[in-house]
N, C-alpha and C. Protein backbone atom coordinates (compact mmCIF):
# COMPACT_ATOMS: atom_id res chain seq x y z
N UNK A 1 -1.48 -14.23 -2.42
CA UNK A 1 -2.02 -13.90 -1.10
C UNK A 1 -1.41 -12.59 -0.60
N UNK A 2 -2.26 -11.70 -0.08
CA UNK A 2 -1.74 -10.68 0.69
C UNK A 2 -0.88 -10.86 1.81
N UNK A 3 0.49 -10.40 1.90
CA UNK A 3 1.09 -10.54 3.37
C UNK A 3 0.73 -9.27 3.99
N UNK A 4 0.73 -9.60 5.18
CA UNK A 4 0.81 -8.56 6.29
C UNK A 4 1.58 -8.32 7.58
N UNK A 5 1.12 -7.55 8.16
CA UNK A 5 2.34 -7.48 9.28
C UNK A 5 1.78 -7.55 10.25
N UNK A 6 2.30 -8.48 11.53
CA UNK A 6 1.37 -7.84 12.85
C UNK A 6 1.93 -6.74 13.39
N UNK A 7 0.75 -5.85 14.16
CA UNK A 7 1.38 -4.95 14.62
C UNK A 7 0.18 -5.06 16.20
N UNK A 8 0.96 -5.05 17.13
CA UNK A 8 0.51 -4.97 18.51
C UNK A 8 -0.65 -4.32 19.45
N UNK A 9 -0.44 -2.81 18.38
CA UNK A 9 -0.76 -1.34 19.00
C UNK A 9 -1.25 -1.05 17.22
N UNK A 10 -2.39 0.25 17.30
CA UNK A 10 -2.70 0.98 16.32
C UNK A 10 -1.26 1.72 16.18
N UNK A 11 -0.85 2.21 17.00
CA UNK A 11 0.21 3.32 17.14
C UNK A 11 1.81 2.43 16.50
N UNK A 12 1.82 1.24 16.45
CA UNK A 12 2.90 0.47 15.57
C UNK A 12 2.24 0.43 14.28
N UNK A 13 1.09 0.21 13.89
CA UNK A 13 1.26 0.08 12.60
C UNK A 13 1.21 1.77 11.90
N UNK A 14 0.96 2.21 12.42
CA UNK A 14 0.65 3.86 11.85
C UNK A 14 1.93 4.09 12.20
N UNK A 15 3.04 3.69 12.82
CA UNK A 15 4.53 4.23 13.06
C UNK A 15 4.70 3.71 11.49
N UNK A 16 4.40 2.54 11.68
CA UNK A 16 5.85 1.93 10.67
C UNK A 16 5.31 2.51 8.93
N UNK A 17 3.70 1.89 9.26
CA UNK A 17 3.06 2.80 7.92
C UNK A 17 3.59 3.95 7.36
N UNK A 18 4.59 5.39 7.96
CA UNK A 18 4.52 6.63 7.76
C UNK A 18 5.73 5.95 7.44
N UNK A 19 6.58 5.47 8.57
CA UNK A 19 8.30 5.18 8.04
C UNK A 19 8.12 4.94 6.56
N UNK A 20 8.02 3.47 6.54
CA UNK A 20 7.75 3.17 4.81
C UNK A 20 7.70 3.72 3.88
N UNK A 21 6.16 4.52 4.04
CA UNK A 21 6.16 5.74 3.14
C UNK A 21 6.95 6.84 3.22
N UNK A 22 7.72 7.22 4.05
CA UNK A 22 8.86 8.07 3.95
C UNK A 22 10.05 7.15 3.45
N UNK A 23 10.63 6.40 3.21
CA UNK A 23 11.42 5.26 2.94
C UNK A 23 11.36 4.86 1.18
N UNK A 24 9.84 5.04 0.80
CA UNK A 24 9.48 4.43 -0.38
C UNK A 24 9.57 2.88 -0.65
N UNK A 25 9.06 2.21 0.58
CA UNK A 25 8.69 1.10 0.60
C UNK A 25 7.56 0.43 0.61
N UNK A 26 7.41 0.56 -0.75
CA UNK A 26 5.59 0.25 -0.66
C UNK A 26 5.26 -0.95 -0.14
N UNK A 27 6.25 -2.12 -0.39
CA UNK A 27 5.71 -3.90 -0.03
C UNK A 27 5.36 -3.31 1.60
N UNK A 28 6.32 -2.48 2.56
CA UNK A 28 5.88 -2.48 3.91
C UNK A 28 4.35 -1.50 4.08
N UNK A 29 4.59 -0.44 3.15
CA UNK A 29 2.94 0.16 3.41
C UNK A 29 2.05 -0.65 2.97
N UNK A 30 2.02 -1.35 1.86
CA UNK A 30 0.58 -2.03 1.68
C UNK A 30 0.57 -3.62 2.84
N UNK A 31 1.32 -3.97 3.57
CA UNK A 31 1.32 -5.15 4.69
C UNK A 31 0.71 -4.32 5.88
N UNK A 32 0.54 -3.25 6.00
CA UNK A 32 0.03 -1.90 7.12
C UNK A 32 -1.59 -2.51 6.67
N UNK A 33 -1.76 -2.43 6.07
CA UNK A 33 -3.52 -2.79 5.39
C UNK A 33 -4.20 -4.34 5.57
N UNK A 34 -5.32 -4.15 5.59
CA UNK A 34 -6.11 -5.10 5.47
C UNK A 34 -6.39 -5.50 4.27
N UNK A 35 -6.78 -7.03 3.30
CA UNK A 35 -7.06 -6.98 2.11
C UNK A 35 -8.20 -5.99 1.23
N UNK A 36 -8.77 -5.94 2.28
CA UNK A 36 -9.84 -5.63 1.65
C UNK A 36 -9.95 -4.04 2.41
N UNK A 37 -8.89 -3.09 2.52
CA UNK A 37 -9.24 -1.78 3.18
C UNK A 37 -9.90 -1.14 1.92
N UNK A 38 -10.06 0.52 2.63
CA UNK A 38 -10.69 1.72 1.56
C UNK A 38 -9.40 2.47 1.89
N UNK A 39 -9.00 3.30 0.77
CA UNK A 39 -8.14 4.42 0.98
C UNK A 39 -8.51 5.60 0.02
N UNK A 40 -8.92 6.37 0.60
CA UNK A 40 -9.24 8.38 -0.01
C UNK A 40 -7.97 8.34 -0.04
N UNK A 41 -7.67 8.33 -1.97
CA UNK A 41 -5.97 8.72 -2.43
C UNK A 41 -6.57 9.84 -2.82
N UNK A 42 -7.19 11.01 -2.68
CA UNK A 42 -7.88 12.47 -3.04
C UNK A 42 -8.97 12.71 -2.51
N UNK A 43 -10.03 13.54 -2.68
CA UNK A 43 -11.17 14.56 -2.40
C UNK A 43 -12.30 13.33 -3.24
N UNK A 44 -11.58 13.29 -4.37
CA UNK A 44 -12.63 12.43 -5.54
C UNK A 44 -12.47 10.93 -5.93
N UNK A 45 -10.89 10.47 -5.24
CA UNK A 45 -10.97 9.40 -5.63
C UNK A 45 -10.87 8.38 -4.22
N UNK A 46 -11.65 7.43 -4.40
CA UNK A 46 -11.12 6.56 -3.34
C UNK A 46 -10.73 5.01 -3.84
N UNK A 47 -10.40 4.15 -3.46
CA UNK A 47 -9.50 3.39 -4.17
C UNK A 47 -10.14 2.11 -2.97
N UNK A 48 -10.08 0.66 -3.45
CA UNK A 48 -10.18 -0.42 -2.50
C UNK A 48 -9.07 -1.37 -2.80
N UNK A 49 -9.17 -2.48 -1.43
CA UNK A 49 -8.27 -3.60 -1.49
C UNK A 49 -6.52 -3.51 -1.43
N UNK A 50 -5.90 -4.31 -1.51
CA UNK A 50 -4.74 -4.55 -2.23
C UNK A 50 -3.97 -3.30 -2.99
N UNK A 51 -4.55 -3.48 -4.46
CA UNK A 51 -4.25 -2.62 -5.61
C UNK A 51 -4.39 -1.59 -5.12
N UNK A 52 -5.86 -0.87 -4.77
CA UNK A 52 -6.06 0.23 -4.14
C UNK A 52 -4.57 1.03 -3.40
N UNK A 53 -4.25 0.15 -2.00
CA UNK A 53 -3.33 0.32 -1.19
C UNK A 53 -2.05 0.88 -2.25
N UNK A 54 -1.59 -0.06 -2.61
CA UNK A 54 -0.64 0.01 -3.39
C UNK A 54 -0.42 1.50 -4.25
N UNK A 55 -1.70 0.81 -5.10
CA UNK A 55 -1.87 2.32 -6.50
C UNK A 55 -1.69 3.64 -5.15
N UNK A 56 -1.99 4.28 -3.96
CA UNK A 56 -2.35 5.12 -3.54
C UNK A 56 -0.57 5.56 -2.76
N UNK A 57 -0.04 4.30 -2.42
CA UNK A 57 1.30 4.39 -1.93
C UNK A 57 2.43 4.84 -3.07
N UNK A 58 2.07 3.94 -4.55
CA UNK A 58 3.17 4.77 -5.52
C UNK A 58 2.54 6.39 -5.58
N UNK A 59 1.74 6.39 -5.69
CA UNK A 59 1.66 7.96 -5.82
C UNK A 59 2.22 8.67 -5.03
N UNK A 60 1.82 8.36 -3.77
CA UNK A 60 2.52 8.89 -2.70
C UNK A 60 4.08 9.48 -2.80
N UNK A 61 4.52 7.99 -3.19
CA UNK A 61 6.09 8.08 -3.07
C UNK A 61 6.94 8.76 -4.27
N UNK A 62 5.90 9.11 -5.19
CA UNK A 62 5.96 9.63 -6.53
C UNK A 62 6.48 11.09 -6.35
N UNK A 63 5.24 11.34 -5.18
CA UNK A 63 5.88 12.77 -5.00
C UNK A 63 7.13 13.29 -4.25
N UNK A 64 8.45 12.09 -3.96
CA UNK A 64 9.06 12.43 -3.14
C UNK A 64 9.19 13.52 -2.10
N UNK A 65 8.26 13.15 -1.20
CA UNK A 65 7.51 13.79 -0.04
C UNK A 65 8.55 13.84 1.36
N UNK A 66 8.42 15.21 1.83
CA UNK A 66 8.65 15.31 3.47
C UNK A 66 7.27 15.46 3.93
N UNK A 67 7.40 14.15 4.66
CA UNK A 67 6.28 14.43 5.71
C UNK A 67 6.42 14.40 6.86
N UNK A 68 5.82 15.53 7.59
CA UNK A 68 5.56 15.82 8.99
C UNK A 68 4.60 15.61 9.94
N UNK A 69 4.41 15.03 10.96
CA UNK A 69 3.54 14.70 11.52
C UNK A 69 3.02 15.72 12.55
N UNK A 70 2.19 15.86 13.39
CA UNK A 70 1.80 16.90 14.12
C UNK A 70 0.98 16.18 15.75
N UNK A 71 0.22 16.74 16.15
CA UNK A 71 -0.10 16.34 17.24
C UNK A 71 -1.48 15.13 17.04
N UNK A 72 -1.63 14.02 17.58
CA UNK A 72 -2.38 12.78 16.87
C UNK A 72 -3.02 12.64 18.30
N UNK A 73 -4.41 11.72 17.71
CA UNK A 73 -5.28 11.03 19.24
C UNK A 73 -4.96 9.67 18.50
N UNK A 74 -5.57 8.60 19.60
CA UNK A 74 -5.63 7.12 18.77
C UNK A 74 -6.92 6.76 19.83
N UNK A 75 -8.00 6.48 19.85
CA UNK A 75 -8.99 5.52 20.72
C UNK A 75 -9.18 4.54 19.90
N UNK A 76 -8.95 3.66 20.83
CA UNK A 76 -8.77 2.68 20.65
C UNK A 76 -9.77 1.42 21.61
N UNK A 77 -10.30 0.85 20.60
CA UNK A 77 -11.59 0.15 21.30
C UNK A 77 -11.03 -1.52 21.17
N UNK A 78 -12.60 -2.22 21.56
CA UNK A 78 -12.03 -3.38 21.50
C UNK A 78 -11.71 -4.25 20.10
N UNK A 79 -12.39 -3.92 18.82
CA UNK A 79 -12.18 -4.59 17.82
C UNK A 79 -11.81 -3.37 17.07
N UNK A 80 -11.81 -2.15 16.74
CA UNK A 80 -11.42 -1.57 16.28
C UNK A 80 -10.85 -0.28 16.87
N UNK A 81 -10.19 1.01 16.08
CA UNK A 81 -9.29 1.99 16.96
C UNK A 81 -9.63 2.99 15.82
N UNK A 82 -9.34 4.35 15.98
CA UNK A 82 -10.03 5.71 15.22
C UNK A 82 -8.25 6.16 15.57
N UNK A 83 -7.64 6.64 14.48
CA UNK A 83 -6.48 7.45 14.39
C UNK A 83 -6.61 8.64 13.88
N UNK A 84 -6.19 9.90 14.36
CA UNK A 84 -6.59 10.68 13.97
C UNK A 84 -4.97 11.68 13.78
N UNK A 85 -4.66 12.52 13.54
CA UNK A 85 -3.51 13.14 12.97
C UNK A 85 -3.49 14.12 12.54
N UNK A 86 -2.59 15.29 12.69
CA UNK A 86 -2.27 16.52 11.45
C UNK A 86 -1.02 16.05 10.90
N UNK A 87 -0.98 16.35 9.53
CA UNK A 87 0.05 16.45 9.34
C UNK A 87 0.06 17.39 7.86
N UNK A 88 1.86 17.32 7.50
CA UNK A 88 2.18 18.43 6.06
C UNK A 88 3.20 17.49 5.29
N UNK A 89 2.89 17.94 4.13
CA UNK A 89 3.55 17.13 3.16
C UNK A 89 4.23 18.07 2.43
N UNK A 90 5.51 18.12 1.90
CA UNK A 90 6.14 19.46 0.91
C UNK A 90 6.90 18.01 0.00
N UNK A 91 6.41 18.42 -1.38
CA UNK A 91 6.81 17.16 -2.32
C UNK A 91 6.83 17.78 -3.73
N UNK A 92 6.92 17.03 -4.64
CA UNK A 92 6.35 17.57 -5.75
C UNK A 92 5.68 17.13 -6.80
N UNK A 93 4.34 17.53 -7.07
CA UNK A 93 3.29 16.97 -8.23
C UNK A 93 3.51 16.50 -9.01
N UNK A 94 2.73 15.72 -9.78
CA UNK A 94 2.98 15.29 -11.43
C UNK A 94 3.58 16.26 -12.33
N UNK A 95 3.30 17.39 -11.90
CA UNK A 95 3.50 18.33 -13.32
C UNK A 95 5.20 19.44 -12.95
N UNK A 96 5.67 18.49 -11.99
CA UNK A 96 7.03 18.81 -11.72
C UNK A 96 6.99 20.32 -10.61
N UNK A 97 5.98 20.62 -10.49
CA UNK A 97 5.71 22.01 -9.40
C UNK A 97 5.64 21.70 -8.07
N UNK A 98 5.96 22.36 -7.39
CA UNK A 98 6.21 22.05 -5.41
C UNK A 98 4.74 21.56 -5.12
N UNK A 99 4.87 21.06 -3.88
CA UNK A 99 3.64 20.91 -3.51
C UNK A 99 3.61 20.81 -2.00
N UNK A 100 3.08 21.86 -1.15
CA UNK A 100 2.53 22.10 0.16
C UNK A 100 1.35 21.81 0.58
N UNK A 101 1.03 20.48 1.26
CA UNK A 101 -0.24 20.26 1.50
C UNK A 101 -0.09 19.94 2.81
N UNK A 102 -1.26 20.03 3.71
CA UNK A 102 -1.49 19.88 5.10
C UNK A 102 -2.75 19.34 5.42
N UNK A 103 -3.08 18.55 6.34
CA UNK A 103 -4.04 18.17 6.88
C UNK A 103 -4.49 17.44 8.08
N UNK A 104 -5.69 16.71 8.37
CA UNK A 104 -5.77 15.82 9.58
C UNK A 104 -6.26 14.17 8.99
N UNK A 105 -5.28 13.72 9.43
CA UNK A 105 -6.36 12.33 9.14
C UNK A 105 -7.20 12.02 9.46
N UNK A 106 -7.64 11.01 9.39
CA UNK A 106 -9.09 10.25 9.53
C UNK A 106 -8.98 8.70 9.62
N UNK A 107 -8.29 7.97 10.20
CA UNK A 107 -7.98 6.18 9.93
C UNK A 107 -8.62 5.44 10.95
N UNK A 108 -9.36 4.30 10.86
CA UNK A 108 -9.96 3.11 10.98
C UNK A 108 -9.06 2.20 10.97
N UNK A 109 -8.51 1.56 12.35
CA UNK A 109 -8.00 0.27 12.26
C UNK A 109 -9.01 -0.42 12.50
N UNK A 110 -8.73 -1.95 12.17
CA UNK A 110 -9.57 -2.67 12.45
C UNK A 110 -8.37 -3.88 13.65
N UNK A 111 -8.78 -5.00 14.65
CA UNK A 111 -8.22 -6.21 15.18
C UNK A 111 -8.18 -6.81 14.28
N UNK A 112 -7.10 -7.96 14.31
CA UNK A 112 -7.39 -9.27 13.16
C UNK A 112 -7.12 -10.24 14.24
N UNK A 113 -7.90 -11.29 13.26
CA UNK A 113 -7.71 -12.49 14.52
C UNK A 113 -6.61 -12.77 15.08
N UNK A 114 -5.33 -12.78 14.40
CA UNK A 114 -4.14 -12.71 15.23
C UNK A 114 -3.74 -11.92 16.85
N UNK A 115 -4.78 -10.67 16.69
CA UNK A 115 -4.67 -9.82 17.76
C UNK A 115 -3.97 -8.85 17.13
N UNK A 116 -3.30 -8.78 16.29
CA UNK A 116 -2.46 -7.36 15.54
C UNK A 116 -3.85 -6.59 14.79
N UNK A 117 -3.23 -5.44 14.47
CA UNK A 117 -3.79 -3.93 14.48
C UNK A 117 -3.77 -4.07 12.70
N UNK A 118 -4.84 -3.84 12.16
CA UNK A 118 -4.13 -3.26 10.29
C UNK A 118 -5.11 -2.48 9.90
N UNK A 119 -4.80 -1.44 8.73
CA UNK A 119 -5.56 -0.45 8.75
C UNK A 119 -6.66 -0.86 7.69
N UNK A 120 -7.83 -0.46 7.94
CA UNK A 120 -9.02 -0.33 7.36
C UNK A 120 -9.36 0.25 6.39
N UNK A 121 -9.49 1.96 6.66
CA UNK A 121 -9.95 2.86 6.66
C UNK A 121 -9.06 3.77 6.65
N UNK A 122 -8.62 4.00 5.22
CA UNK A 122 -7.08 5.34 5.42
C UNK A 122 -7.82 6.71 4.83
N UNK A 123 -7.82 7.64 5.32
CA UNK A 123 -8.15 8.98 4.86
C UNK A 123 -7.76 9.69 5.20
N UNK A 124 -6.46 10.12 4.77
CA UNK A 124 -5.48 11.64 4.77
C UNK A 124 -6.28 12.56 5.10
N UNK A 125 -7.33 12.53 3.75
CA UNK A 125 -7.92 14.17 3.89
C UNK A 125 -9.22 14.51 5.11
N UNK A 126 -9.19 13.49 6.19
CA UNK A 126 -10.63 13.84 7.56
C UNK A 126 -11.21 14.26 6.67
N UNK A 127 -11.65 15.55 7.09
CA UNK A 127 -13.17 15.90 7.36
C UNK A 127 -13.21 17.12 5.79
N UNK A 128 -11.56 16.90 5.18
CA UNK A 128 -11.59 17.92 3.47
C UNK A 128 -12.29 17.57 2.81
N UNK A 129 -12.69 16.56 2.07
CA UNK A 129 -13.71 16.48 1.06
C UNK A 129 -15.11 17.25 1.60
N UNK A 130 -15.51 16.80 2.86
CA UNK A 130 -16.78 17.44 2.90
C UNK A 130 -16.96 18.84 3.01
N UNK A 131 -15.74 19.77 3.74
CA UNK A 131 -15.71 20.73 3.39
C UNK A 131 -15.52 21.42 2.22
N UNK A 132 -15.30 20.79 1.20
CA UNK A 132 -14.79 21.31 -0.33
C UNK A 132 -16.50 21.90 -0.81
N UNK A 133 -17.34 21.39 -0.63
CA UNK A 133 -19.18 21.35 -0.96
C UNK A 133 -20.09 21.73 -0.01
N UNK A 134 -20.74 22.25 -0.05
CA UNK A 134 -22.09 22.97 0.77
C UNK A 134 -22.45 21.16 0.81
């Protein structure tokens, strides 16, 4: 069974979500999720569920990453909430070379019946993929 975490506020689970992943604690980033979320781990790949979560968090943490956060909205409705974010990442790739990346998010919480917040809908890259293509 998937555990999860409650979280109160969109803005607790997207706190603790980033901690984690700065931490390299994946059991706490993938409890940030819903079983069944989507996560854009790239432009081309997107990943579901569980595994998804997971597979997208070791990578993450792979790149032993500083990440920075930047100025964020959160609306927040009644069953679900839109997170939105800049942020920069300085880490380093598979192929052992630096890596400077920046962007805005894009995240979908969803309510759970408990009344806690878990994420849906994770997409680092907003509105990059569609700009990559006419």
């Amino acid at each position: 069974m998937h555990k999860t975490t409650h979280f109160p506020t969109t803005l607790a689970a997207i706190t603790t979500l980033i901690d984690a992943r700065n931490a390299g604690d994946i059991d706490t980033v993938v409890s940030c999720y819903e079983a069944t979320a989507t996560v854009v781990a790239g432009p081309d790949l997107v990943l579901s569920g569980v595994e998804g979560a997971r597979a997208a968090a070791e990578g993450f943490v792979a790149m032993r990453p500083v990440f920075t956060i930047g100025r964020r909205q959160i609306v927040e409705g009644e069953t679900t909430s839109l997170h939105l974010m800049q942020w920069r990442l300085q880490g380093t790739g598979p192929d052992g070379q630096p890596l400077d990346l920046s962007g805005c998010t894009t995240d979908v919480f969803r309510k759970q019946p408990d009344g806690g917040w878990l994420l849906s809908i994770d997409n680092p890259w907003g509105i990059g993929p569609l700009s990559a293509e006419p």
